[in-house]
Protein backbone atom coordinates (compact mmCIF):
# COMPACT_ATOMS: atom_id res chain seq x y z
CA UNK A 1 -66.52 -25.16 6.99
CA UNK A 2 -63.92 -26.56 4.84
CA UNK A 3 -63.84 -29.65 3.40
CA UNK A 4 -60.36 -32.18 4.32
CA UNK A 5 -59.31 -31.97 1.01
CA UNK A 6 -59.68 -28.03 0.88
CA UNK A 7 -58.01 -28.05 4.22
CA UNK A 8 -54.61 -30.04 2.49
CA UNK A 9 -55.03 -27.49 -0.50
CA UNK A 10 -54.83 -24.46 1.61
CA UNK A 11 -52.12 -25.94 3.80
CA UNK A 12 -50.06 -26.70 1.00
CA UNK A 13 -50.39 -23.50 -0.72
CA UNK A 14 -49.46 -21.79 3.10
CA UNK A 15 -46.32 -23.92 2.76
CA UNK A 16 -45.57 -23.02 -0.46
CA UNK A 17 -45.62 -19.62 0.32
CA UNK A 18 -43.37 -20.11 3.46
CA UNK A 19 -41.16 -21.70 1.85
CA UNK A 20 -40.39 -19.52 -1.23
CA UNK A 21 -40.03 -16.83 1.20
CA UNK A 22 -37.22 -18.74 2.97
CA UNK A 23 -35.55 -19.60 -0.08
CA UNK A 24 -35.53 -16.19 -1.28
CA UNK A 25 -34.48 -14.62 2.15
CA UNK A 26 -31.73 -17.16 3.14
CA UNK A 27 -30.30 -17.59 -0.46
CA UNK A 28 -27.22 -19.53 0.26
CA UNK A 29 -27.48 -20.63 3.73
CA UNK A 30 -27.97 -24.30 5.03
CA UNK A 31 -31.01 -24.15 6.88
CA UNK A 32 -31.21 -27.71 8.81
CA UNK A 33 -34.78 -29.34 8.90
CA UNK A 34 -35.45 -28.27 12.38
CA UNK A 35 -34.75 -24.78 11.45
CA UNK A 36 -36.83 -24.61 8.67
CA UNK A 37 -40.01 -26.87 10.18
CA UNK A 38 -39.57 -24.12 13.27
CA UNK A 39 -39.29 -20.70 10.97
CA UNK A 40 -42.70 -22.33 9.45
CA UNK A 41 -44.46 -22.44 12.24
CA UNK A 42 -43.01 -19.43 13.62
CA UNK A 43 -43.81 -17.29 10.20
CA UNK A 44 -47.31 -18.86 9.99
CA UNK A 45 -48.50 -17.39 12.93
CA UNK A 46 -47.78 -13.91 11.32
CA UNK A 47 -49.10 -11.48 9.28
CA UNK A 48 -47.75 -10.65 5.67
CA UNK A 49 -46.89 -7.09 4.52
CA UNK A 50 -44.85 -6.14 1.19
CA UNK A 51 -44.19 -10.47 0.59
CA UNK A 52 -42.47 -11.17 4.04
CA UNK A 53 -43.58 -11.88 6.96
CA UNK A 54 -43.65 -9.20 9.48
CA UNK A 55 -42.38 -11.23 12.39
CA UNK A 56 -38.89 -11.76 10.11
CA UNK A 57 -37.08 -8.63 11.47
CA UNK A 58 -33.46 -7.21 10.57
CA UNK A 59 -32.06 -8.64 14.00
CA UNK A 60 -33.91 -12.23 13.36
CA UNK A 61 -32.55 -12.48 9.49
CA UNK A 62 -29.15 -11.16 10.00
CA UNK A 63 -28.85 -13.51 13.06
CA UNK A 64 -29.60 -16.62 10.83
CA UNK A 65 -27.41 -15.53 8.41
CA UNK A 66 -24.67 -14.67 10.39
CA UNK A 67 -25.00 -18.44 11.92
CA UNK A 68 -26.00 -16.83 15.87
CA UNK A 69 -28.30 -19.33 16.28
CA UNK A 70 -28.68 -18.83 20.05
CA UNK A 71 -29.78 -14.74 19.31
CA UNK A 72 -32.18 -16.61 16.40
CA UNK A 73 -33.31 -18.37 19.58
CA UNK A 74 -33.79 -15.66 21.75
CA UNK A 75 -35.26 -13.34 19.32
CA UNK A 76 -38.10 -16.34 18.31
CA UNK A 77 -38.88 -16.45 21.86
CA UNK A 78 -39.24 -12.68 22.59
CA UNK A 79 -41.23 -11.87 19.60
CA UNK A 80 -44.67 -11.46 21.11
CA UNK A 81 -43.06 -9.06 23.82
CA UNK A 82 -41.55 -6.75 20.80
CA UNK A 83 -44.86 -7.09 19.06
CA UNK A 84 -47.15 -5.08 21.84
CA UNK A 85 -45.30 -4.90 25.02
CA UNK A 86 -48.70 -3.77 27.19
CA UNK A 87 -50.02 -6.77 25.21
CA UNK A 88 -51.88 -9.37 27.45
CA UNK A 89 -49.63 -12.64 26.40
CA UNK A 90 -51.23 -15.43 26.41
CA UNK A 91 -49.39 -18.95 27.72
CA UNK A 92 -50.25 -20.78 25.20
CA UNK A 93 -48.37 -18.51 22.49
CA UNK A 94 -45.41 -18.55 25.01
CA UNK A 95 -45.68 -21.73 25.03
CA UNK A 96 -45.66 -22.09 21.06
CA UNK A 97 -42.84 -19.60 21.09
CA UNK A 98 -41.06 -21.73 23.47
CA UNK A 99 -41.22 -24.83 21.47
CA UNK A 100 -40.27 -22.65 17.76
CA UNK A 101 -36.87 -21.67 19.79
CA UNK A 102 -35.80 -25.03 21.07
CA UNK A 103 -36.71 -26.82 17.54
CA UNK A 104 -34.80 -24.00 15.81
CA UNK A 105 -31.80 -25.05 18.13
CA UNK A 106 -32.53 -28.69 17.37
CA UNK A 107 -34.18 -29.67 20.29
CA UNK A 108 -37.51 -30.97 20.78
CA UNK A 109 -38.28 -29.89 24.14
CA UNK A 110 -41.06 -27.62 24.72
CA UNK A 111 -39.42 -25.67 27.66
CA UNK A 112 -36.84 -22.80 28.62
């Protein structure tokens, strides 16, 4: 295993990473707290291909930028369907996608 303070190092360079990405991506638009703590958890969960996150789409990116916050929303909490739709999902990443939505709309609810 990992040691705590190895743990915090890794964490913080995850972070980092996160959120250089969103700085880059959404040069220029006021990202609220709650938007940005829920695009970090929603972007850790992903894989990284050409320095972005795969689970950033067009539709996702153009929808924050564009300020449709309830399409952000509903794109967050379909992701996992786009991903593999014959994929076996389980609740607990519903779940998680679930809470990323509501936080992104400000709300700290973990349901629909």
């Amino acid at each position: 295993g990992i040691t705590e303070e190895e743990a915090s190092i890794l964490t913080s360079f995850v972070v980092a990473t996160h959120e250089q990405y969103m700085r880059k991506e959404f040069k220029g638009i006021a990202l609220r707290a709650h938007q940005r703590i829920a695009l970090h958890s929603f972007i850790y969960s992903s894989r990284w291909r050409n320095g972005k996150p795969t689970v950033m789409g067009p539709s996702l990116i153009n929808a924050i930028k564009s300020g449709n916050h309830a399409k952000a929303a509903e794109i967050i909490r379909g992701t996992l369907k786009v991903a593999d739709p014959t994929a076996n999902i389980r609740p607990g990443m519903m779940a998680r996608r679930n809470y990323e939505a509501n936080m992104y709309l400000g709300s700290s609810r973990a349901t629909n």
